[in-house]
Structure formats: structure tokens, C-alpha cells
C-alpha atoms as a PDB file:
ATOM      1  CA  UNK A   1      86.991  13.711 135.291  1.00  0.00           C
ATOM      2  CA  UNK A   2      86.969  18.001 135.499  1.00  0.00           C
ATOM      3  CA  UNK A   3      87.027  19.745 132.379  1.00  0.00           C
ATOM      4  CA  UNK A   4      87.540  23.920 133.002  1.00  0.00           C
ATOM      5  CA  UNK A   5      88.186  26.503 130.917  1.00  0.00           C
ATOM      6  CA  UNK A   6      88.543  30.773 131.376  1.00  0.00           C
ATOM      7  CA  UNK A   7      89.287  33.621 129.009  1.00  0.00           C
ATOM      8  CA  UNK A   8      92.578  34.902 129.948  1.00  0.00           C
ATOM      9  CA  UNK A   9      92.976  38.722 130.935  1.00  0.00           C
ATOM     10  CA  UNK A  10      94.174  39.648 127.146  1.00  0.00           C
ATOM     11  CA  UNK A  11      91.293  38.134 125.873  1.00  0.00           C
ATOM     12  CA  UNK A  12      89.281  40.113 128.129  1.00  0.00           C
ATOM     13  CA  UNK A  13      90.559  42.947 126.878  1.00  0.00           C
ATOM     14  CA  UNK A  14      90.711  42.650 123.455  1.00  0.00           C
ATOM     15  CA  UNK A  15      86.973  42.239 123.896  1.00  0.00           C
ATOM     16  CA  UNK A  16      86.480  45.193 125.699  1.00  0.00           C
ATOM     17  CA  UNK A  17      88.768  47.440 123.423  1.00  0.00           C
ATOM     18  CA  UNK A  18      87.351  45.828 120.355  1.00  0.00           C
ATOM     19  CA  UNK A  19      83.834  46.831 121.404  1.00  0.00           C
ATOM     20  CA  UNK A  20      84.968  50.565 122.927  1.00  0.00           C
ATOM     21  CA  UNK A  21      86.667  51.493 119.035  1.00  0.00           C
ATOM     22  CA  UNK A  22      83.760  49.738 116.877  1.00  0.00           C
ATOM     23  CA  UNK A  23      81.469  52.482 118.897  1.00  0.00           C
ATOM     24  CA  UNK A  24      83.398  55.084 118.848  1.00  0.00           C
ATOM     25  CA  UNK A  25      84.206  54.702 115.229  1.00  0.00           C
ATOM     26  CA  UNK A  26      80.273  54.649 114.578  1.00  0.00           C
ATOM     27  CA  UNK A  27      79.986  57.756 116.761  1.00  0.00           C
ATOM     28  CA  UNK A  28      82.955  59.920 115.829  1.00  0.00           C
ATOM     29  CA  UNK A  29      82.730  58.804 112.456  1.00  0.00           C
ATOM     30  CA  UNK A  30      79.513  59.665 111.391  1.00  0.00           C
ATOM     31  CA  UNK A  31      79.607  62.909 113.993  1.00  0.00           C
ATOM     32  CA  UNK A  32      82.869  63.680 110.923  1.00  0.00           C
ATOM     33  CA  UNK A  33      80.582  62.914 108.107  1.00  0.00           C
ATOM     34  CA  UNK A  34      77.599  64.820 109.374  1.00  0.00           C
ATOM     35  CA  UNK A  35      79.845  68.250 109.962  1.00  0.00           C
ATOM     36  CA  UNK A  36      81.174  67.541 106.445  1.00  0.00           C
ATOM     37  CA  UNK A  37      77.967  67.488 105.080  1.00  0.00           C
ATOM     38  CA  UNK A  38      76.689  70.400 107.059  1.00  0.00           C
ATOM     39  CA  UNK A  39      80.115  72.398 105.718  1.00  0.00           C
ATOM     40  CA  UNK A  40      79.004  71.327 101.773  1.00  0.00           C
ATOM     41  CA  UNK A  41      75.839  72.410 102.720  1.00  0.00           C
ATOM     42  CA  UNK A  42      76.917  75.795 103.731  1.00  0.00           C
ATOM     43  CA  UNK A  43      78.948  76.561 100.838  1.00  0.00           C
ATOM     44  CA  UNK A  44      76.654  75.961  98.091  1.00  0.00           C
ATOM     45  CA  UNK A  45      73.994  78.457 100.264  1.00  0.00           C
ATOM     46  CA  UNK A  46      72.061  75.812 101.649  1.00  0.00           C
ATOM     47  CA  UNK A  47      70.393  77.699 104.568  1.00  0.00           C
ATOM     48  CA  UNK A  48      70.023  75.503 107.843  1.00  0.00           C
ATOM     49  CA  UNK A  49      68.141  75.781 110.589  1.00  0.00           C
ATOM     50  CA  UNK A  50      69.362  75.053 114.337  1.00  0.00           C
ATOM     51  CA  UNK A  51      67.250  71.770 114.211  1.00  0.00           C
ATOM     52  CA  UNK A  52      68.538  70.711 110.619  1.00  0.00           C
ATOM     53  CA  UNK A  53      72.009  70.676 112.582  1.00  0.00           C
ATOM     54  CA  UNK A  54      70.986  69.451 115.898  1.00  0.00           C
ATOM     55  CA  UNK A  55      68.935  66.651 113.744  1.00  0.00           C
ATOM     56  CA  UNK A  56      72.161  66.132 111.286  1.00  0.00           C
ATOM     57  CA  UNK A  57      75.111  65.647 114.118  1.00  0.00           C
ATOM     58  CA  UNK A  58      72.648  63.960 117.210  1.00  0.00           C
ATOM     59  CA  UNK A  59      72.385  60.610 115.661  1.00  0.00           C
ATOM     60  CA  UNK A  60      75.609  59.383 115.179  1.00  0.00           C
ATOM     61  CA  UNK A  61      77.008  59.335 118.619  1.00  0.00           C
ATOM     62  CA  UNK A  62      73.457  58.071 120.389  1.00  0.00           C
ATOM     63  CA  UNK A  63      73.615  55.149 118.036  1.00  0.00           C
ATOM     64  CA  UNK A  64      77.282  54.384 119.142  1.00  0.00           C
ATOM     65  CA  UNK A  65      76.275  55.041 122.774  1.00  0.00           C
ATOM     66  CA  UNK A  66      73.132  52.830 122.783  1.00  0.00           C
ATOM     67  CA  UNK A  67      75.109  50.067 120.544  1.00  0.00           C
ATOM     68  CA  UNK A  68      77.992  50.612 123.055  1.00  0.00           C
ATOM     69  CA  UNK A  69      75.178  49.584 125.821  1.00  0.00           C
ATOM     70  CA  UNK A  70      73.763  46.685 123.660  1.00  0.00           C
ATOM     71  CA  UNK A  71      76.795  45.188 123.561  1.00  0.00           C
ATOM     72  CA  UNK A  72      77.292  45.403 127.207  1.00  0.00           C
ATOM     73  CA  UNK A  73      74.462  43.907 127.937  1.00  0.00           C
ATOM     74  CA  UNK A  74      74.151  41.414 125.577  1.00  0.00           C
ATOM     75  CA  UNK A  75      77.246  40.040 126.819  1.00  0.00           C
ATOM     76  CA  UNK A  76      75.791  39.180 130.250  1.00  0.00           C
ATOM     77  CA  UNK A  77      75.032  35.631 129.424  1.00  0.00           C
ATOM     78  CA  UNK A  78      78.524  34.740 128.446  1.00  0.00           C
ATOM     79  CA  UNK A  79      80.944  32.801 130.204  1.00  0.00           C
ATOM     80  CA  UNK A  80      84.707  33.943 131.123  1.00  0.00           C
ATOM     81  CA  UNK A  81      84.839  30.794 133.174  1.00  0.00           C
ATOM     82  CA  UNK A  82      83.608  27.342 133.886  1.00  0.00           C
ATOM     83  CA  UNK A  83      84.392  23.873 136.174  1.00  0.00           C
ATOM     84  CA  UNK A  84      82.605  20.964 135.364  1.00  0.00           C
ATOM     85  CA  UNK A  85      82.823  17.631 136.963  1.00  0.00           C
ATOM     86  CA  UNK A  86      80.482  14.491 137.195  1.00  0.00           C
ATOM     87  CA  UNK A  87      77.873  16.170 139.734  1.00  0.00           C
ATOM     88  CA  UNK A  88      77.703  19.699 139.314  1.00  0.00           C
ATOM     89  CA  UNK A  89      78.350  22.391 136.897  1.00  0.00           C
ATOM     90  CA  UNK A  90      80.302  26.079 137.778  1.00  0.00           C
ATOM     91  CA  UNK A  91      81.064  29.006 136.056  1.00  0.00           C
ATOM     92  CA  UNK A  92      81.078  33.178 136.265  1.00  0.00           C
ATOM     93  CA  UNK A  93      78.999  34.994 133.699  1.00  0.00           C
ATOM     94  CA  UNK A  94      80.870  38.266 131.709  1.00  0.00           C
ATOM     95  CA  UNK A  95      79.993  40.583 134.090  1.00  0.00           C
ATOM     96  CA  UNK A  96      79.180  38.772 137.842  1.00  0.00           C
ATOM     97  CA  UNK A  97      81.864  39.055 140.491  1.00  0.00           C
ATOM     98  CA  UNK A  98      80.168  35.353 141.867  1.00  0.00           C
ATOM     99  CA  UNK A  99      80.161  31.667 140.634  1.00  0.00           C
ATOM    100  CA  UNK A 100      76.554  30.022 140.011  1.00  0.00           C
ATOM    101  CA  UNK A 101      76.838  26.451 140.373  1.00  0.00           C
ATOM    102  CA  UNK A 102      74.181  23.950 138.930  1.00  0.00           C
ATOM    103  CA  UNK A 103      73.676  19.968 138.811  1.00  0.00           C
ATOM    104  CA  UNK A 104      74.157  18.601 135.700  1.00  0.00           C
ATOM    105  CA  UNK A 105      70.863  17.208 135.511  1.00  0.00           C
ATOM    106  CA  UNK A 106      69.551  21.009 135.607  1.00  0.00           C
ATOM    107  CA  UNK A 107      70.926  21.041 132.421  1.00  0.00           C
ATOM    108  CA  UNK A 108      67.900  21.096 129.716  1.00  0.00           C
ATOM    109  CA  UNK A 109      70.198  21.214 126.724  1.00  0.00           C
ATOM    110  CA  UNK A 110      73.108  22.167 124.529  1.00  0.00           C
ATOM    111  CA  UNK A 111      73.415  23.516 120.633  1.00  0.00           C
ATOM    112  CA  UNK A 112      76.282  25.026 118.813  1.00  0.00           C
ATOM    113  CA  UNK A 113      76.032  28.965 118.598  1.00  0.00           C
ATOM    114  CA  UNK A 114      77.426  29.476 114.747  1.00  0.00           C
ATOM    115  CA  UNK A 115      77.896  32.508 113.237  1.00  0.00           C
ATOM    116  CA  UNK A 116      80.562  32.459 110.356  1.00  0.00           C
ATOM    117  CA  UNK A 117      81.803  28.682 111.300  1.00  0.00           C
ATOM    118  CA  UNK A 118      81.219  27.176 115.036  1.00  0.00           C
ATOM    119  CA  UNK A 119      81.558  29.705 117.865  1.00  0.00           C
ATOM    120  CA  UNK A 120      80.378  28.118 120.932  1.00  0.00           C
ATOM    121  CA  UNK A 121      77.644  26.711 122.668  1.00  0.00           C
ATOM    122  CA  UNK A 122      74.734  27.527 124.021  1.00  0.00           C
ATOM    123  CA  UNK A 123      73.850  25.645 127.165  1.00  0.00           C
ATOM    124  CA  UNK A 124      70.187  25.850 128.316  1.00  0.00           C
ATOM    125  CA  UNK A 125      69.025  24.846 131.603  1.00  0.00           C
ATOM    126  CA  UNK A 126      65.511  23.399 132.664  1.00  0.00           C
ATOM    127  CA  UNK A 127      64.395  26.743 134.336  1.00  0.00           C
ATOM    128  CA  UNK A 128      64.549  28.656 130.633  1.00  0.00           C
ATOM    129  CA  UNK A 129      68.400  30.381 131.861  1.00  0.00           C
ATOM    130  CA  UNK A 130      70.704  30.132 128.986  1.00  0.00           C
ATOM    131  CA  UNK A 131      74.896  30.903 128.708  1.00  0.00           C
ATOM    132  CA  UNK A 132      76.911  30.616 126.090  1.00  0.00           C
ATOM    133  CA  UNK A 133      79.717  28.925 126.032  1.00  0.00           C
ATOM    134  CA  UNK A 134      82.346  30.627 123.395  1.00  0.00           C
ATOM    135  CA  UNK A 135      84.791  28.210 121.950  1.00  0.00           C
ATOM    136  CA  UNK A 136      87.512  30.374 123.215  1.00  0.00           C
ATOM    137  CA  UNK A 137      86.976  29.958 127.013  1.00  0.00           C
ATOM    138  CA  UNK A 138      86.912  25.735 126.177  1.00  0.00           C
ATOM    139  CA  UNK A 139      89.829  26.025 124.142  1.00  0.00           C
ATOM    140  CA  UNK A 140      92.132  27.388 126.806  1.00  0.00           C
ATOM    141  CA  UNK A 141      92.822  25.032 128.372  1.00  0.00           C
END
């Protein structure tokens, strides 16, 4: 018996666009509240200096740039797509344009990944390499 399973190319994207507004919203957002502040500032005669501004409007988009990266990266070790069959166990990782096959007796382990109610699972092999497995890619299909 072959079980498979993929994200389709609207999931993909949701993912992606999901990710690309949550980051911008940090960045833009608090880049909006920071000039506010620096405007209230200025017209109650608060004097600022050039670093008091640089140090007031810098923040907010380098946090949504490095969570933007985070993200990215984090999402390395999931799966968009997976074949598995008596002997051997396939699948592509987020972002690898090649298939990584393994026997199914490399495989060490599996637990659920929960955050709010079951989300996937985590399958660990006997070298220490984990994926997650996200119950929308085993649900496809």
C-alpha cells in the first residue's frame, strides 16, 4: 500500500503571502507608530536628537526583516510533499528543488506537533534529521 500527500500551489501561497503581510505589518506598522510618536514629540517641544530618531524608526522594520528570515528558515524542515510505501520513504522539504528518499527502518520516530489542537507530525530519523509533517499535506489527498 502507498500513502502520498502534497500541499497544493494555493496552499503554497497562502503561506507565503500570509508570512510576507504578518512582516510587513510588524515593519510598516510600527515604522507608522514610531513617526507618530516622533510628530507628538515634536509638538509638545520635545527636542530630539538625530540618534533619538534613527533609534525610534530603525527597529521596527529590522524586526520584520529578521522575523521575515526566521520564518524562512524555520520552514526548511517542512514537507510540501511525501510517497511512502512498504520499503522506503520520499518526500521534498519547503524549500529543496530534490526528493530525499529514506528506508523506513531509518525512521527513529514519530510525535504529534500540537500547537492550538493537532497540527502534524514530527518524524525523526535515526541520524538526529527531523521533518514535520503538517496535517495539511496528509490531508490532501
Amino acid at each position: 500500500m502507498t500513502i502520498s500527500g502534497q500541499f497544493d500551489m494555493r496552499q503554497l501561497l497562502t503561506e507565503a503571502r500570509l508570512r510576507v503581510f504578518g512582516c510587513l505589518i510588524l515593519g510598516i506598522g510600527g515604522l507608522c507608530f514610531s513617526l507618530c510618536l516622533l510628530q507628538s514629540m515634536s509638538i509638545h517641544h520635545i527636542q530630539t536628537t538625530v540618534v533619538t530618531r534613527i533609534g525610534f524608526l530603525a527597529p521596527f522594520p529590522v524586526l520584520g526583516a529578521l522575523l521575515f528570515g526566521v520564518t524562512t528558515l524555520s520552514n526548511r524542515w517542512r514537507i510540501v510533499e511525501f510517497t511512502c510505501d512498504e520499503n522506503s520513504f520520499r518526500f521534498r522539504k519547503w524549500r529543496s528543488a530534490y526528493e530525499e528518499t529514506r528506508v523506513l527502518s531509518d525512521i527513529a520516530g514519530v510525535r504529534e506537533y500540537a500547537g492550538r489542537g493537532l497540527l502534524g507530525y514530527v518524524v525523526t530519523f535515526r541520524d538526529g534529521a527531523e521533518i514535520l509533517s503538517c496535517i495539511s499535506v496528509l490531508s490532501s489527498y
